[in-house]
C-alpha atoms as a PDB file:
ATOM      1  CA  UNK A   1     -24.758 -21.789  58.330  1.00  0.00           C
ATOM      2  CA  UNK A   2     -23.057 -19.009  56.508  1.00  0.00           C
ATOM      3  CA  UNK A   3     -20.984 -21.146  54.601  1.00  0.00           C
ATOM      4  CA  UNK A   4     -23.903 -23.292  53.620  1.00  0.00           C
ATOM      5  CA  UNK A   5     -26.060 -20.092  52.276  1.00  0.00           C
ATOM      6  CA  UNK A   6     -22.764 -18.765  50.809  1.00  0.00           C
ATOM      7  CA  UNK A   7     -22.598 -22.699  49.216  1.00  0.00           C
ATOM      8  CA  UNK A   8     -26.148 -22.184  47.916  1.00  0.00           C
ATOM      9  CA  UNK A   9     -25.850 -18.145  46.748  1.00  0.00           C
ATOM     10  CA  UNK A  10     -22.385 -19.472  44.887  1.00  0.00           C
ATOM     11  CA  UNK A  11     -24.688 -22.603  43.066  1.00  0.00           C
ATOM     12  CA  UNK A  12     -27.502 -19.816  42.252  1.00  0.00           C
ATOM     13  CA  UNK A  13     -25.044 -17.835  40.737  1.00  0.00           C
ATOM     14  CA  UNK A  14     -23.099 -20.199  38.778  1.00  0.00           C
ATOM     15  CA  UNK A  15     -26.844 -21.659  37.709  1.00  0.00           C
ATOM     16  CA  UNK A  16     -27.370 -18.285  36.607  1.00  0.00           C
ATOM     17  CA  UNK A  17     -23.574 -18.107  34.483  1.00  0.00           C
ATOM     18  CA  UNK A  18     -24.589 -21.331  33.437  1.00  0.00           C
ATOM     19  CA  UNK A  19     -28.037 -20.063  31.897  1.00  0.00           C
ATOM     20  CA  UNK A  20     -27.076 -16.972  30.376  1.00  0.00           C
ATOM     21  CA  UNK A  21     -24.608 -18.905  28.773  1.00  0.00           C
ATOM     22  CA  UNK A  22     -26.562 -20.992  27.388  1.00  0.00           C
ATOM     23  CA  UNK A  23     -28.679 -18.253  26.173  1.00  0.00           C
ATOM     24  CA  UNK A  24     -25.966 -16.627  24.749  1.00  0.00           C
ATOM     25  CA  UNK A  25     -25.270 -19.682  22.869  1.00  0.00           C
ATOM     26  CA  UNK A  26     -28.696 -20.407  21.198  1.00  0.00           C
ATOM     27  CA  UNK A  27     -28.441 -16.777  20.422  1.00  0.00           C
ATOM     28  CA  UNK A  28     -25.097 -16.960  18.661  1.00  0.00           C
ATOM     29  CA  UNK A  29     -26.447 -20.645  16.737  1.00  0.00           C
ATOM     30  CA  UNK A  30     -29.676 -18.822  15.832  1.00  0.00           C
ATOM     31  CA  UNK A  31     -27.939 -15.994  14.233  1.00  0.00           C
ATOM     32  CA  UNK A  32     -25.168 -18.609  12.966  1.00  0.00           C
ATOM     33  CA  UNK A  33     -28.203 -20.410  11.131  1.00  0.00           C
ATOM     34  CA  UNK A  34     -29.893 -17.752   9.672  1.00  0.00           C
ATOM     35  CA  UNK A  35     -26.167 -16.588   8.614  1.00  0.00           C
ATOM     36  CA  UNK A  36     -25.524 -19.926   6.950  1.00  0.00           C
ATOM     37  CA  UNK A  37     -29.362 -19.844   5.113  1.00  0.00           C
ATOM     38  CA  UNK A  38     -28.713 -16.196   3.775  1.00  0.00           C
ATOM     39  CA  UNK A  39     -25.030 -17.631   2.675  1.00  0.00           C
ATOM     40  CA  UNK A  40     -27.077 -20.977   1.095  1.00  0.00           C
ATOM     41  CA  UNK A  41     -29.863 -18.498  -0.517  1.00  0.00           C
ATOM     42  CA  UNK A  42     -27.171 -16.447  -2.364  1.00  0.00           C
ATOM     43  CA  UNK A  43     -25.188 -19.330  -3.566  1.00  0.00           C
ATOM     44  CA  UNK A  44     -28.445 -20.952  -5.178  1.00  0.00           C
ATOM     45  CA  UNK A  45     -29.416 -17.538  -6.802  1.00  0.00           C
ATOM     46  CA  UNK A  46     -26.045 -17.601  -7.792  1.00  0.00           C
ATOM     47  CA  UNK A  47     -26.338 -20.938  -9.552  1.00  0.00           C
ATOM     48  CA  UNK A  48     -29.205 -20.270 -10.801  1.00  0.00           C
ATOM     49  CA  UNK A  49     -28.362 -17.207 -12.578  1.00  0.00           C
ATOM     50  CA  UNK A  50     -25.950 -18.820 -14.229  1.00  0.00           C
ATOM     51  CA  UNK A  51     -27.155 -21.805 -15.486  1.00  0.00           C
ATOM     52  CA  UNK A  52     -30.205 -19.796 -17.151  1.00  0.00           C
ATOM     53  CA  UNK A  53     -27.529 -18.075 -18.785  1.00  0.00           C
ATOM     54  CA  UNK A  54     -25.525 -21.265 -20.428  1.00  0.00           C
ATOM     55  CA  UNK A  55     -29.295 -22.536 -20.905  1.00  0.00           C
ATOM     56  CA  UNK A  56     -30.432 -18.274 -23.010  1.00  0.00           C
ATOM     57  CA  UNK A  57     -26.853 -18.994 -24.777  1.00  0.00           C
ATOM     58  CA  UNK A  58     -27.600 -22.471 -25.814  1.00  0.00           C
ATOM     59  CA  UNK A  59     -31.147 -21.945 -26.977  1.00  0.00           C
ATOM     60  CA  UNK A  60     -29.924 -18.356 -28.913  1.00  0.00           C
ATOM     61  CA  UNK A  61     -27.538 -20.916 -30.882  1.00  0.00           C
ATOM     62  CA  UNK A  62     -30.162 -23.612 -31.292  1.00  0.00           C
ATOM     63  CA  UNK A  63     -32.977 -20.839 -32.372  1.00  0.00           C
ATOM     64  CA  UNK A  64     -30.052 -18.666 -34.489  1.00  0.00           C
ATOM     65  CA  UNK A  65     -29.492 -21.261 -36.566  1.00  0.00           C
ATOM     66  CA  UNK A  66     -33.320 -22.177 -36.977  1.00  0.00           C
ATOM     67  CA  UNK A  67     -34.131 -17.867 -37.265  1.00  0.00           C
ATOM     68  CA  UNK A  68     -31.317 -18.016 -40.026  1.00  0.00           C
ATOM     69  CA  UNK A  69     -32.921 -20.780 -42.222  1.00  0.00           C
ATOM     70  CA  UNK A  70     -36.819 -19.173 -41.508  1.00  0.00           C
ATOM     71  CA  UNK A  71     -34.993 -15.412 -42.877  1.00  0.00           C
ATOM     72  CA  UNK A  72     -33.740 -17.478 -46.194  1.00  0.00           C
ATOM     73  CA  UNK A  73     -37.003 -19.206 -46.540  1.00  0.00           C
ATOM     74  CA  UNK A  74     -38.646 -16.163 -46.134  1.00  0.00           C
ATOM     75  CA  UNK A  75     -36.506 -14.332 -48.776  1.00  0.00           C
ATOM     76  CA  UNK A  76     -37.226 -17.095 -51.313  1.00  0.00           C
ATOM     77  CA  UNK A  77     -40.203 -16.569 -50.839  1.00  0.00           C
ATOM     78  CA  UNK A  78     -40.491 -12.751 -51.496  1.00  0.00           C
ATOM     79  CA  UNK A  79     -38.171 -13.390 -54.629  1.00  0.00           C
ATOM     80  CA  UNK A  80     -40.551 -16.075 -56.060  1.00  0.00           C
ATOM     81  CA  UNK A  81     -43.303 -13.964 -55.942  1.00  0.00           C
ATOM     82  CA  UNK A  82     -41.835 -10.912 -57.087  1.00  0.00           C
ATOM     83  CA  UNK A  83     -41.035 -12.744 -60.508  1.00  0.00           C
ATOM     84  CA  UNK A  84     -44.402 -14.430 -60.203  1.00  0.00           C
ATOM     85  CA  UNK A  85     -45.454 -10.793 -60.096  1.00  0.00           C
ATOM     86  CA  UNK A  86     -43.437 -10.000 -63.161  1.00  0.00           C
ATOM     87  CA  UNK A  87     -44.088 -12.911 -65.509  1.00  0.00           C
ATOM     88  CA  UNK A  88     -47.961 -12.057 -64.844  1.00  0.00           C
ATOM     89  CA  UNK A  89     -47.663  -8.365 -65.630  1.00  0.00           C
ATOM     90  CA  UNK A  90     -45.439  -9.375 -68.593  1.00  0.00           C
ATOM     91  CA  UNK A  91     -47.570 -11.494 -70.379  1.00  0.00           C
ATOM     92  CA  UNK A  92     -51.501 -10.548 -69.225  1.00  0.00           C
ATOM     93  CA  UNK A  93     -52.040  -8.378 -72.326  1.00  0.00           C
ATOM     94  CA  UNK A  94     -50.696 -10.752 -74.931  1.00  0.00           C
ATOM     95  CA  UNK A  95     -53.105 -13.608 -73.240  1.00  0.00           C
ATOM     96  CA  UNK A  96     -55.759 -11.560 -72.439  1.00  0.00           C
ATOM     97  CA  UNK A  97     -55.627 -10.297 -76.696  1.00  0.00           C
ATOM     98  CA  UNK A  98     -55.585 -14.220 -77.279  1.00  0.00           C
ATOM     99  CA  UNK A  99     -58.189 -15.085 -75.108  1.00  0.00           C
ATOM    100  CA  UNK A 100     -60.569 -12.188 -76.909  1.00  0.00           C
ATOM    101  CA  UNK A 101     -59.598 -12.962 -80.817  1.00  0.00           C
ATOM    102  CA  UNK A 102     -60.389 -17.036 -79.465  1.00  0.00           C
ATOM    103  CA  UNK A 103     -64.268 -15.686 -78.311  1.00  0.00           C
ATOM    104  CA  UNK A 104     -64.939 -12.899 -80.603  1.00  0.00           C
ATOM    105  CA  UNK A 105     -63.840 -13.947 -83.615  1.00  0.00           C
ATOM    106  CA  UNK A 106     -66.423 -16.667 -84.613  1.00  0.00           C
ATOM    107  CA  UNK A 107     -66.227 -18.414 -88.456  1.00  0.00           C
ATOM    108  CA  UNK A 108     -69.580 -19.874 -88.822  1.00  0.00           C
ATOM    109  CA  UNK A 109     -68.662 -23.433 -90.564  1.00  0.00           C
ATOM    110  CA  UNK A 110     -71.061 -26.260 -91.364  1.00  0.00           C
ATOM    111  CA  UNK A 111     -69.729 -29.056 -88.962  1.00  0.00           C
ATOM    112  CA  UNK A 112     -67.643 -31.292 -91.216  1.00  0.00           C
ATOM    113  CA  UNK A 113     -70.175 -34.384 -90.215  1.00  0.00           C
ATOM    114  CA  UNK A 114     -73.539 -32.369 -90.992  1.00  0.00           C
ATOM    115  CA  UNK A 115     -75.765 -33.963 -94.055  1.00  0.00           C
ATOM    116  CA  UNK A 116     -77.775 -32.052 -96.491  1.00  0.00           C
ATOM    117  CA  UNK A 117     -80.692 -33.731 -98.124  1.00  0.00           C
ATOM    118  CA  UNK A 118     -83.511 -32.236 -99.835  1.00  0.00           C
END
């Protein structure tokens, strides 16, 4: 009888090897896992990172060249009106003289098709 309860305290305690093994196990996959997602998480924001960089580089070339042509248009623009501005100040007094003489200075006339009968 000894030998069978020394049978059944060696199966207990090998069950009992056997099951904190195990839980050692699921402990060391668990922590493997949530190794492997930190690992996965990094390499993404990694990625990420950098293809929003090739994507700010592209779009500062695209929207360089476009911010380029808008600056030239936009100094046209300013140059236009500044001699706009100039050919105005130039010549208001010599059209604004014409313009007066043309409305104040009336020459009554007799209208060339007017008939006088008496």
């Amino acid at each position: 009888m000894t030998s069978q309860s020394q049978g059944i305290q060696q199966l207990l305690q090998a069950e009992k090897r056997a099951k904190d093994k195990l839980e050692e196990a699921k402990k060391r996959k668990g922590k493997r896992l949530k190794q492997a997602k930190e690992e996965a998480m990094a390499e993404i924001d990694h990625y990420r990172l950098q293809r929003e960089k090739e994507f700010r580089n592209k779009q500062n070339s695209a929207m360089g060249s476009q911010g380029n042509l808008s600056a030239k248009i936009e100094e046209q623009t300013t140059e236009t009106i500044r001699n706009l501005t100039g050919s105005y100040h130039k010549n208001m007094e010599g059209m604004m003289k014409k313009l007066l003489n043309t409305i104040c200075d009336i020459s009554p006339e007799i209208h060339p098709n007017f008939r006088y009968e008496v």
